[in-house]
Protein backbone atom coordinates (compact mmCIF):
# COMPACT_ATOMS: atom_id res chain seq x y z
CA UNK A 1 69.89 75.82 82.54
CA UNK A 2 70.32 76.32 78.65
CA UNK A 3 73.36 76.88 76.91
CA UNK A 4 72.23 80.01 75.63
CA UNK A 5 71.57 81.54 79.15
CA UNK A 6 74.82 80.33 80.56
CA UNK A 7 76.44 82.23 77.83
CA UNK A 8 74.37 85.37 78.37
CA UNK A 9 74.70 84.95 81.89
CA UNK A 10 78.38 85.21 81.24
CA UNK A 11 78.24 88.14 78.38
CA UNK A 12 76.29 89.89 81.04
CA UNK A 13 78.92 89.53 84.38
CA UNK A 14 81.90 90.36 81.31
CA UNK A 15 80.51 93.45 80.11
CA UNK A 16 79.50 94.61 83.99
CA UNK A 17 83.30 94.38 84.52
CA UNK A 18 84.57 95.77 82.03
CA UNK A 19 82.10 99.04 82.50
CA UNK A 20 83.13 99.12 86.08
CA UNK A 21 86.62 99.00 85.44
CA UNK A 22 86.62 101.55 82.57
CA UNK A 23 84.64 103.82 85.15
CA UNK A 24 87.16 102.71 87.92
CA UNK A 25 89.77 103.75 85.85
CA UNK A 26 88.60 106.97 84.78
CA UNK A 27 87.84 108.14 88.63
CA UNK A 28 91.22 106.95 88.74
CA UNK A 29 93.08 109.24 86.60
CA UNK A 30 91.03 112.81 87.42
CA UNK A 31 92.25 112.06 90.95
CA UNK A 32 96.01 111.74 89.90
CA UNK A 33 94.91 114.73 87.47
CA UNK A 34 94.37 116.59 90.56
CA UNK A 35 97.06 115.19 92.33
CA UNK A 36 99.61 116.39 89.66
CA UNK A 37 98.01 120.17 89.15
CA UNK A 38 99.13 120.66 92.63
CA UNK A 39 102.24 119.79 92.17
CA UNK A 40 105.33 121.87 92.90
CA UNK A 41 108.76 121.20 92.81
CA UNK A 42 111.19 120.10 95.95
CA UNK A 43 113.40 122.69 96.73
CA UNK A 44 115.96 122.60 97.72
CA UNK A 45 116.71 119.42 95.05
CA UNK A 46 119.73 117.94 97.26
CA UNK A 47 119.95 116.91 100.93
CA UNK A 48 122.54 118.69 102.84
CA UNK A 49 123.50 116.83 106.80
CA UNK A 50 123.81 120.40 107.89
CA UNK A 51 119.94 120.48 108.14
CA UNK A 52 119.87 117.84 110.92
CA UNK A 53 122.02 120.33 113.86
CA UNK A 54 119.62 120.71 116.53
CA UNK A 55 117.29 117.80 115.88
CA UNK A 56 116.20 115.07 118.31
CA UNK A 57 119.33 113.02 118.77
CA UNK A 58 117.59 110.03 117.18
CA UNK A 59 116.26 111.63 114.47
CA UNK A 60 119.73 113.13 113.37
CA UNK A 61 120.39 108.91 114.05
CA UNK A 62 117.46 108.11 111.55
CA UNK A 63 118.86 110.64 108.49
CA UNK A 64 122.91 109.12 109.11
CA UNK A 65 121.15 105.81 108.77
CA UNK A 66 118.93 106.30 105.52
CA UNK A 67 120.33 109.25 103.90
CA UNK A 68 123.95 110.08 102.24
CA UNK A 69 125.00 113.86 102.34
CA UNK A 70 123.77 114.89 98.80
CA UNK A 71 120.68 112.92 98.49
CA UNK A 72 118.19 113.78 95.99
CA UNK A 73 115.15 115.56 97.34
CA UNK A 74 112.24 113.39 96.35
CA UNK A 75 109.79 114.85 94.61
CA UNK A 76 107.32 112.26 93.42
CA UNK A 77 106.91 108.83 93.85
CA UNK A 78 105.02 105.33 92.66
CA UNK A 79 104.35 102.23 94.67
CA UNK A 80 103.09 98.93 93.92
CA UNK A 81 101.86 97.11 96.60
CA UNK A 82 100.67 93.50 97.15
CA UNK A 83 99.27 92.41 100.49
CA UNK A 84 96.51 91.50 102.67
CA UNK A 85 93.05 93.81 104.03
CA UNK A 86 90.53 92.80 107.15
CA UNK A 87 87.71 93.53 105.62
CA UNK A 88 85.84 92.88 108.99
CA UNK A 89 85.39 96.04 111.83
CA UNK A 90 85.28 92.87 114.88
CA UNK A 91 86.80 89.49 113.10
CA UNK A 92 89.20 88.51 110.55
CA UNK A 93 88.21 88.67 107.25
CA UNK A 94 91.55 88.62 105.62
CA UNK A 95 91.24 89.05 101.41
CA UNK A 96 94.91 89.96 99.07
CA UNK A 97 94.74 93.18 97.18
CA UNK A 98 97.25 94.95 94.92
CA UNK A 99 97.62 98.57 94.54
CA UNK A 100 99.49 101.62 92.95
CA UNK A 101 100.23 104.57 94.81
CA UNK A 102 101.38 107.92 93.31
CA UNK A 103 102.78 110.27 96.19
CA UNK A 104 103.86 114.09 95.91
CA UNK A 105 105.87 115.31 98.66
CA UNK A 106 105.29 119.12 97.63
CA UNK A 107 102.32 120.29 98.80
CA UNK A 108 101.69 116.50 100.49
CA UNK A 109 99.48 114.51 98.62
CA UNK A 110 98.48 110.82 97.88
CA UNK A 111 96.53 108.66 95.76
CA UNK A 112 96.24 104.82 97.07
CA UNK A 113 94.38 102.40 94.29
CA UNK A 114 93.63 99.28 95.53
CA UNK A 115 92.00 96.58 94.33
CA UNK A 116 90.71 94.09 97.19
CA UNK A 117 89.79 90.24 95.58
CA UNK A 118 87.04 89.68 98.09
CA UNK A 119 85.78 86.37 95.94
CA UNK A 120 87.27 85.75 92.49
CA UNK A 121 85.97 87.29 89.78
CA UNK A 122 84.53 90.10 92.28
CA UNK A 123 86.72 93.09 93.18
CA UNK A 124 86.46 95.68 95.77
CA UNK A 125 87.80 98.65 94.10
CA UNK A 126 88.76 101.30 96.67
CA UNK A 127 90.41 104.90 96.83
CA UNK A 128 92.34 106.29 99.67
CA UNK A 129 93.80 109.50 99.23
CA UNK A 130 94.70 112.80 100.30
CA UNK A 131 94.58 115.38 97.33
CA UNK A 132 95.08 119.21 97.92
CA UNK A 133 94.06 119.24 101.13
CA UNK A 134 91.10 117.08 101.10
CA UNK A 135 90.98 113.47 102.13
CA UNK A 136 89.15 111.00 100.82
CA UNK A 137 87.59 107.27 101.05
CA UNK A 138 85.92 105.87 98.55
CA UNK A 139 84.44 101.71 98.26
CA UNK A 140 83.22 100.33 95.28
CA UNK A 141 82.09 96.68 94.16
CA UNK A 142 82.94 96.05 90.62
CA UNK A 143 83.59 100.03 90.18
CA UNK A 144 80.10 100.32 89.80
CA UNK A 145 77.98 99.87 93.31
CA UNK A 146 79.28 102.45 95.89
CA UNK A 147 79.80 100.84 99.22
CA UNK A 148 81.40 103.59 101.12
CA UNK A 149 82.49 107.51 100.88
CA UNK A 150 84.20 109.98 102.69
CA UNK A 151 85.75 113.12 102.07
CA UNK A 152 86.46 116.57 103.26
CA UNK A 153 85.86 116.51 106.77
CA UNK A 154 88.62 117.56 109.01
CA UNK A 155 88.77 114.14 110.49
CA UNK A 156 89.25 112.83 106.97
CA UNK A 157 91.66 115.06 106.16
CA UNK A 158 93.77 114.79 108.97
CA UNK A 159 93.64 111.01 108.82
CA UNK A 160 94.88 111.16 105.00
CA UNK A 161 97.67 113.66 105.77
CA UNK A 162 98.30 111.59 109.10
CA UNK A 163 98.75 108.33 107.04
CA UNK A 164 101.24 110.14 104.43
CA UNK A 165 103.87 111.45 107.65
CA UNK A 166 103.56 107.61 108.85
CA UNK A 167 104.26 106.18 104.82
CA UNK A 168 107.24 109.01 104.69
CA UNK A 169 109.55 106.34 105.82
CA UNK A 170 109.18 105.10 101.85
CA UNK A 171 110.52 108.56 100.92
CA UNK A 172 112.35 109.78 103.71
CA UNK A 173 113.74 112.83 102.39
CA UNK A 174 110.32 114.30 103.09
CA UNK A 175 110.46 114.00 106.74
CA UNK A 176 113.65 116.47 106.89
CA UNK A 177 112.61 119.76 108.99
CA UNK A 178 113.07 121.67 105.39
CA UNK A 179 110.01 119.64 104.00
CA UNK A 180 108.23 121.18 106.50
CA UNK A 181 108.51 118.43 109.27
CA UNK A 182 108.54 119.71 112.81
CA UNK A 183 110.49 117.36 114.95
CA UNK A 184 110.11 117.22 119.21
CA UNK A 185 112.78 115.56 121.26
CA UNK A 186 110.48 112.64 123.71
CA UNK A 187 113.29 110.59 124.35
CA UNK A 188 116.70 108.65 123.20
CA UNK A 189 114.30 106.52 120.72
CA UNK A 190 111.59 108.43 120.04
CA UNK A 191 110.24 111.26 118.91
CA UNK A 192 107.01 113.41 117.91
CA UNK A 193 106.50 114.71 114.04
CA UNK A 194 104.29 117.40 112.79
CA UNK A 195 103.02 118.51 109.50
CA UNK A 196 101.27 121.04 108.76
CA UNK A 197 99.13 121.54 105.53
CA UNK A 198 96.78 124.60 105.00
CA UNK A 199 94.39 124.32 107.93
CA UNK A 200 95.14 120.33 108.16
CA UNK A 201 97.61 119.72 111.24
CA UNK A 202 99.29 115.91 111.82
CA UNK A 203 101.38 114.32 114.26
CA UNK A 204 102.90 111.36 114.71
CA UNK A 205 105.22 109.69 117.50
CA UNK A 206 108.53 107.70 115.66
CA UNK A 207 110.07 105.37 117.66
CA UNK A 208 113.26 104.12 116.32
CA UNK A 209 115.38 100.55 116.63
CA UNK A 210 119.11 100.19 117.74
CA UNK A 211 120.32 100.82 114.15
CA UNK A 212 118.22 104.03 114.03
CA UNK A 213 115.11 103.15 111.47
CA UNK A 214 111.93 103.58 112.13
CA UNK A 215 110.40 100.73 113.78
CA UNK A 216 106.76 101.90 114.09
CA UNK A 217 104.77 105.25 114.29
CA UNK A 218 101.92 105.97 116.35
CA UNK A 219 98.62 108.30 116.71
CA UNK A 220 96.87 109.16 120.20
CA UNK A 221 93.50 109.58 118.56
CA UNK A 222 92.86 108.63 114.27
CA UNK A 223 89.31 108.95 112.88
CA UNK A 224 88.37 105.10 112.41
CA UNK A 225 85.55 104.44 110.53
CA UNK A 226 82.69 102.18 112.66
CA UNK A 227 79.15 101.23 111.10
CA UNK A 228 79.77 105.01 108.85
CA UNK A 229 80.74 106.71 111.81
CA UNK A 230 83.98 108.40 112.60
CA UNK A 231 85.62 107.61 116.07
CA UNK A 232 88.77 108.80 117.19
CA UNK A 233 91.17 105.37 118.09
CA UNK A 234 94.87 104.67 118.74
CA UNK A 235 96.53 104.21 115.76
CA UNK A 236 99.80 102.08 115.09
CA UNK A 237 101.66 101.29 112.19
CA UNK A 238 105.27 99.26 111.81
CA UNK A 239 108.02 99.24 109.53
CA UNK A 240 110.11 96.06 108.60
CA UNK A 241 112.63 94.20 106.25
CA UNK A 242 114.68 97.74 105.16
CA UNK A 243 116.73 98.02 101.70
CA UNK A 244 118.34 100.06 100.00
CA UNK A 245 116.64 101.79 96.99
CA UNK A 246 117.72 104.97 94.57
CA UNK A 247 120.52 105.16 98.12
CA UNK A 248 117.74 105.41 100.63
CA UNK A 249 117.43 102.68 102.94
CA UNK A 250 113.36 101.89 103.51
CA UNK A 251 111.02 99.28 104.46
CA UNK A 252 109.90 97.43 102.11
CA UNK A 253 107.15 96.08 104.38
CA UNK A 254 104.74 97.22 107.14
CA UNK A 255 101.75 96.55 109.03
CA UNK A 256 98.82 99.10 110.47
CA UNK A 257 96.57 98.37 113.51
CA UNK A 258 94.18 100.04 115.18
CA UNK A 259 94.45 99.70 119.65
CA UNK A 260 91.59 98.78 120.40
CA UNK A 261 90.83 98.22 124.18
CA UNK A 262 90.30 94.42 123.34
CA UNK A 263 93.36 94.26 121.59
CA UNK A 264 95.62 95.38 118.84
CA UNK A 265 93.91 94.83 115.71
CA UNK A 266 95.79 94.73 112.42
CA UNK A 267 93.79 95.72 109.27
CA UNK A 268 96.71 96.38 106.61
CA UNK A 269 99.71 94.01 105.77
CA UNK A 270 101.41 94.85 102.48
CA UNK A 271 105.07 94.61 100.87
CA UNK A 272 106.87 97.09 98.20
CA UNK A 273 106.66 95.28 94.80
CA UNK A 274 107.71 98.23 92.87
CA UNK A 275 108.89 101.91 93.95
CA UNK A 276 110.03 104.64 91.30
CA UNK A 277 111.61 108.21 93.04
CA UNK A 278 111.24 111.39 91.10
């Protein structure tokens, strides 16, 4: 092979990346365009350990342990994540990503950026989000090829809104019963959450350690997508290694599985790089 059509071999695969990144990008910011038009303001701005009389006795445990009376209300928030993805439905096809995340707690909303390194010099460039009221999945290779989308469908959307209760733990004054969180007592470590949004209903069971945090959350029934299909699975996901940030103690790192009746299959393993409260 000539010089000359190494080096346009290599002009070529350059300027294919940087179009689907610039494209990438672009997506990118109209969703956290429309993720910040429906943004409201917290109210009220400042926690008060009042709120917690009547809740589950290990919820009111879970507030004592992560909040102080006076607490900021969070309002928005960015992650940075690093971590690894299965990008295999039956084996283990482990690949590192790194992501951003921009969350509004008022209404609930998300927008997950991730970029997945499935060979170098080839990115999977995906989209997970939940953006007034609609969920959505998007897959691309390079930013350019579309490998998968999803959006709008109630399953979708209560999936998104399902996965923002279960990441509340990063901001956890947006679990408190005046955000809108529904707490039911189950038993002395556990307990059920639900969120409404619009028409969009979530719940989540929170089962919580001996020093009150939340050691892992978990869904009956989640749409999981198989071969483009949607089917309704168990759903776990666990907290770990808790610190103290902005005086909120969170995890700074977490796994998510899906039960399968084989097994418990983990397809998500990341860690807090960055986090910035609003």
């Amino acid at each position: 092979m000539s010089l000359y059509l190494i080096l346009g071999l290599v002009a070529v695969i350059a300027a294919t990346l940087t179009l689907g990144a610039a494209r990438w990008q672009s997506a990118s910011q109209a969703l956290d365009a429309r993720l910040e038009a429906a943004y409201a303001p917290a109210k009220p701005t400042t926690y008060d350990a009042n709120e917690l009389d009547g809740l589950p006795a290990p919820v009111q445990r879970y507030f004592r342990a992560v909040l102080s009376d006076g607490q900021a209300i969070v309002s928005r928030v960015s992650v940075t994540h690093t971590g690894t993805f299965n990008m295999s439905e039956t084996a283990e096809q482990w690949k590192p990503f790194t992501s951003t995340q921009h969350v509004t707690t008022r209404p609930p909303g998300f927008v997950w950026n991730g970029r997945i390194a499935m060979i170098p010099g080839l990115p999977v460039r995906v989209h997970d989000a939940y953006v007034a009221g609609e969920g959505l999945l998007r897959a691309s290779l390079f930013g350019l090829i579309t490998l998968a989308e999803m959006r709008g469908t109630p399953a979708m959307n209560e999936g998104e809104l399902m996965r923002y209760l279960a990441e509340a733990a990063w901001y956890p004054t947006a679990l408190l019963p005046g955000q809108g969180v529904q707490w039911t007592a189950v038993d002395d470590s556990s307990a059920k959450a639900t969120l409404r949004d619009g028409n969009t209903r979530a719940s989540l069971l929170f089962r919580f350690d001996e020093a009150g945090l939340i050691e892992s959350v978990y869904a009956e029934t989640r749409g999981r997508s198989v071969a483009g299909d949607i089917i309704a699975t168990p759903w776990e996901g666990r907290w770990f290694d808790y610190a103290r940030r902005d005086g909120m103690q969170i995890p700074l790192k977490g796994e998510v599985a899906w039960l399968l009746p084989e097994g418990r299959k983990p397809y998500w393993r990341g860690h807090i790089t960055e986090i910035r409260f609003e």
